[in-house]
Protein backbone atom coordinates (compact mmCIF):
# COMPACT_ATOMS: atom_id res chain seq x y z
CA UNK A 1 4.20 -8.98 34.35
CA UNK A 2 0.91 -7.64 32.09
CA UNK A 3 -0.70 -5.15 33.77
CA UNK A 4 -4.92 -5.47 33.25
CA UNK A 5 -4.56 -2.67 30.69
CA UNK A 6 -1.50 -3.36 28.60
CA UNK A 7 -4.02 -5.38 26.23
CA UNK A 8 -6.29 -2.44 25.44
CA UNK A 9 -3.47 -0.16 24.59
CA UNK A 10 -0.98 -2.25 22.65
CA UNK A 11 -2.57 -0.72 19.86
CA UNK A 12 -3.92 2.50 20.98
CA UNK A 13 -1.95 4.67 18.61
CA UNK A 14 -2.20 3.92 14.95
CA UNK A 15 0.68 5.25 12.43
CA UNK A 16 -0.58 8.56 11.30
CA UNK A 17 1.69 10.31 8.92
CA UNK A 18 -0.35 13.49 9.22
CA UNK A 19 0.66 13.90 12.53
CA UNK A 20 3.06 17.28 12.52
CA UNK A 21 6.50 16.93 13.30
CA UNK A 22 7.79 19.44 16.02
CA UNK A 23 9.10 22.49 14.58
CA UNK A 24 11.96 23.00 16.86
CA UNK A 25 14.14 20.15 18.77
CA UNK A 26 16.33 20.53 21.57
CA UNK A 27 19.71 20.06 20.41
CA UNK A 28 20.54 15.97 19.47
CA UNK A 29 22.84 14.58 22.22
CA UNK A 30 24.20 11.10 22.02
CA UNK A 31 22.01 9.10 24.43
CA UNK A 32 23.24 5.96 25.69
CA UNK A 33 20.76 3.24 24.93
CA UNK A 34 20.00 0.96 28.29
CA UNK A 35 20.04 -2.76 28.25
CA UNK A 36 17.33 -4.35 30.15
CA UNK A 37 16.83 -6.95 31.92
CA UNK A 38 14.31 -8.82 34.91
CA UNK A 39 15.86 -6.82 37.56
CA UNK A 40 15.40 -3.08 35.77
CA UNK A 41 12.76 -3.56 33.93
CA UNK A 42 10.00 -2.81 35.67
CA UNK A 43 11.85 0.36 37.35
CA UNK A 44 12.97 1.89 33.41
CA UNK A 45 9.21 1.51 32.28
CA UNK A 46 7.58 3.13 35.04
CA UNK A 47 9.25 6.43 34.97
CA UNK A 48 7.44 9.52 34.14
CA UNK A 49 8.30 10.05 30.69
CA UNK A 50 8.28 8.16 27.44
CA UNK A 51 9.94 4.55 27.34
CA UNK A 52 10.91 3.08 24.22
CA UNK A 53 12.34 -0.40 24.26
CA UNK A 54 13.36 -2.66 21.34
CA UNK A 55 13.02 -6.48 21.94
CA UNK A 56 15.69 -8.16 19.78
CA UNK A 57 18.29 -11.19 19.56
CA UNK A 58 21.61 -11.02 17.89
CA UNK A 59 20.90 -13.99 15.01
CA UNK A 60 18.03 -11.95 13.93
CA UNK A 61 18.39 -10.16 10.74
CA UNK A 62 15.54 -7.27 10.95
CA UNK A 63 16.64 -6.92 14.71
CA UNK A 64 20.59 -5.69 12.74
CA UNK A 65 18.67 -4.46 10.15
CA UNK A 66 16.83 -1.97 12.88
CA UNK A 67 19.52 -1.67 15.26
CA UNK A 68 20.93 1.37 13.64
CA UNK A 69 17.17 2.90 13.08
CA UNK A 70 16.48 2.79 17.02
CA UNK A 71 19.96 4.13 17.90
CA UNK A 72 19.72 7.35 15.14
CA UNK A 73 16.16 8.19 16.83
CA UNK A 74 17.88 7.68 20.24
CA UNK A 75 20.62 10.28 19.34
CA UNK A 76 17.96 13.02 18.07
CA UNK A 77 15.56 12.09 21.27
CA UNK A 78 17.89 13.03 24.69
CA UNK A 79 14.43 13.22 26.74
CA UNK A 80 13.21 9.69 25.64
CA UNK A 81 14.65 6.73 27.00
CA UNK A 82 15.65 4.17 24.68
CA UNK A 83 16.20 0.56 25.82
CA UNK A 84 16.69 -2.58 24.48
CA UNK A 85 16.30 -6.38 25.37
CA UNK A 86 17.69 -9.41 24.46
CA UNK A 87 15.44 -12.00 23.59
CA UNK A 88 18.12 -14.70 24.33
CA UNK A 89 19.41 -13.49 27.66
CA UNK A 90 16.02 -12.50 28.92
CA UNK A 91 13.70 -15.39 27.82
CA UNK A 92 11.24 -15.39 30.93
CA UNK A 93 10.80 -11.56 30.79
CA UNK A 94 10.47 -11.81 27.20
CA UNK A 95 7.68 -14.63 27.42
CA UNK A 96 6.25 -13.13 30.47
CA UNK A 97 5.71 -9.89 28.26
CA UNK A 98 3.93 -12.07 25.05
CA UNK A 99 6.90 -11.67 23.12
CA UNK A 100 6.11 -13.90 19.99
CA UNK A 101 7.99 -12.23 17.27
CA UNK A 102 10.82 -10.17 17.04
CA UNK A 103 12.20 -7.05 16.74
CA UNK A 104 8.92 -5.94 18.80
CA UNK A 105 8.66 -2.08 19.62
CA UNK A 106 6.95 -1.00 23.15
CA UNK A 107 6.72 2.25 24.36
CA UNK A 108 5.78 3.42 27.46
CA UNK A 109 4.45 6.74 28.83
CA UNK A 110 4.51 7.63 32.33
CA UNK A 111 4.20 3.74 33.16
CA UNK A 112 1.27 2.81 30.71
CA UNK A 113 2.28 0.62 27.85
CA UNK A 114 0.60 2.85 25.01
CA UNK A 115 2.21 0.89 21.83
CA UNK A 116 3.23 -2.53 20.72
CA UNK A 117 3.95 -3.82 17.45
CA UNK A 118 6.70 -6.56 16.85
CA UNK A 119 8.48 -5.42 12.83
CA UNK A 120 11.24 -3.16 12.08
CA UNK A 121 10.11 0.44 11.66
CA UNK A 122 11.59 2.57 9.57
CA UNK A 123 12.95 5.84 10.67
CA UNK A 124 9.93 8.08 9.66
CA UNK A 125 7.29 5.72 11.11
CA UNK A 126 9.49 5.69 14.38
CA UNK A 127 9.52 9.56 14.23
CA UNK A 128 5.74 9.36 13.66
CA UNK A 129 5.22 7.60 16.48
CA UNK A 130 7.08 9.64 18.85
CA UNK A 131 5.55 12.58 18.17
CA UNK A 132 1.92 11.26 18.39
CA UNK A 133 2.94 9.03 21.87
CA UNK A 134 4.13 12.51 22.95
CA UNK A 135 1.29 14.20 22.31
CA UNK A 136 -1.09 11.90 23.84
CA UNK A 137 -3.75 13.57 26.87
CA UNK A 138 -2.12 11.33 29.35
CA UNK A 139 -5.37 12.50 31.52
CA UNK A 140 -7.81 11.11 29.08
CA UNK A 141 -5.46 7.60 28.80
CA UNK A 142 -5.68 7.12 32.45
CA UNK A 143 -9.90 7.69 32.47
CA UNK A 144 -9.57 5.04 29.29
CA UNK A 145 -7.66 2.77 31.59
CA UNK A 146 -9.86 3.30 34.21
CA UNK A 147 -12.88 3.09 32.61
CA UNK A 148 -11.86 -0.05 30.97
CA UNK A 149 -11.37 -1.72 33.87
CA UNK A 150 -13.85 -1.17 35.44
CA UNK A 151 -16.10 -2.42 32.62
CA UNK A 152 -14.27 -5.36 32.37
CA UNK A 153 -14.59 -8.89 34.44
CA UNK A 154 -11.25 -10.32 35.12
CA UNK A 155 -12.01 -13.92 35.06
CA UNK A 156 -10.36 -17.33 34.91
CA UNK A 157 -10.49 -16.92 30.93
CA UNK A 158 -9.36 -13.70 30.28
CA UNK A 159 -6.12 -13.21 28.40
CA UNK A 160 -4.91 -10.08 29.99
């Protein structure tokens, strides 16, 4: 399930509260948040667009605690799809993805996992990090990518 590049970006973007917020918003529509699982996965993540998805269980207190976080940014973000996945019900997808804590934020952009970071964010850093995965040179991340791999020997001991 890890692609050879989801290593060098799970921390590509670093919280950057200097990062401008948008001045203007298209209007906040309720967005239906989608519940993944081993069969849609793969499908939600490579869209064209921005992907976030919340790994969570339903015994986990931070996971309630930023359940309502994830679904307010949802509601003020129709053109980002939110998703969410149950640790529990979707234990080989979760392990197949490194999932070793929870809740764990991903986001995806146009099919390249550009963030991961397993905590509960509050609503500003979310925000934060919206606006700087959004304005990421999606050009320049694909030469990265590229680049990387080709400098990089994928070998019986690598870990990604």
């Amino acid at each position: 399930m890890k692609r050879p590049y989801d290593e060098f970006f799970i921390s590509y973007l670093g919280l950057n509260a200097s990062v401008p917020k948008p001045t203007t918003r298209q209007e906040a529509l309720p967005v239906a948040t989608i519940e993944l699982n081993k069969n849609n996965f793969e499908e939600t993540i490579n869209r064209d667009g921005v992907v976030l998805v919340d790994f969570w269980a339903e015994w986990c207190g931070p996971c309630k605690s930023f359940g309502p976080v994830f679904e307010a940014t949802s509601e003020e973000n129709p053109d980002t799809i939110f998703a969410k996945v149950d640790t529990e019900a979707e234990q080989d997808l979760s392990g197949a993805l490194g999932i070793q804590s929870i809740p764990t934020v991903m986001i995806f952009r146009d099919g390249i996992q550009v963030f991961s970071q397993p905590g509960a964010l509050p609503k500003d850093a979310l925000d934060d990090l919206l606006v700087q995965v959004n304005g990421l040179d999606m050009d320049e991340v694909r030469k990265e990518v590229e680049e990387h791999i080709a400098s990089h020997q994928h070998g019986p001991d690598c870990n990604h």
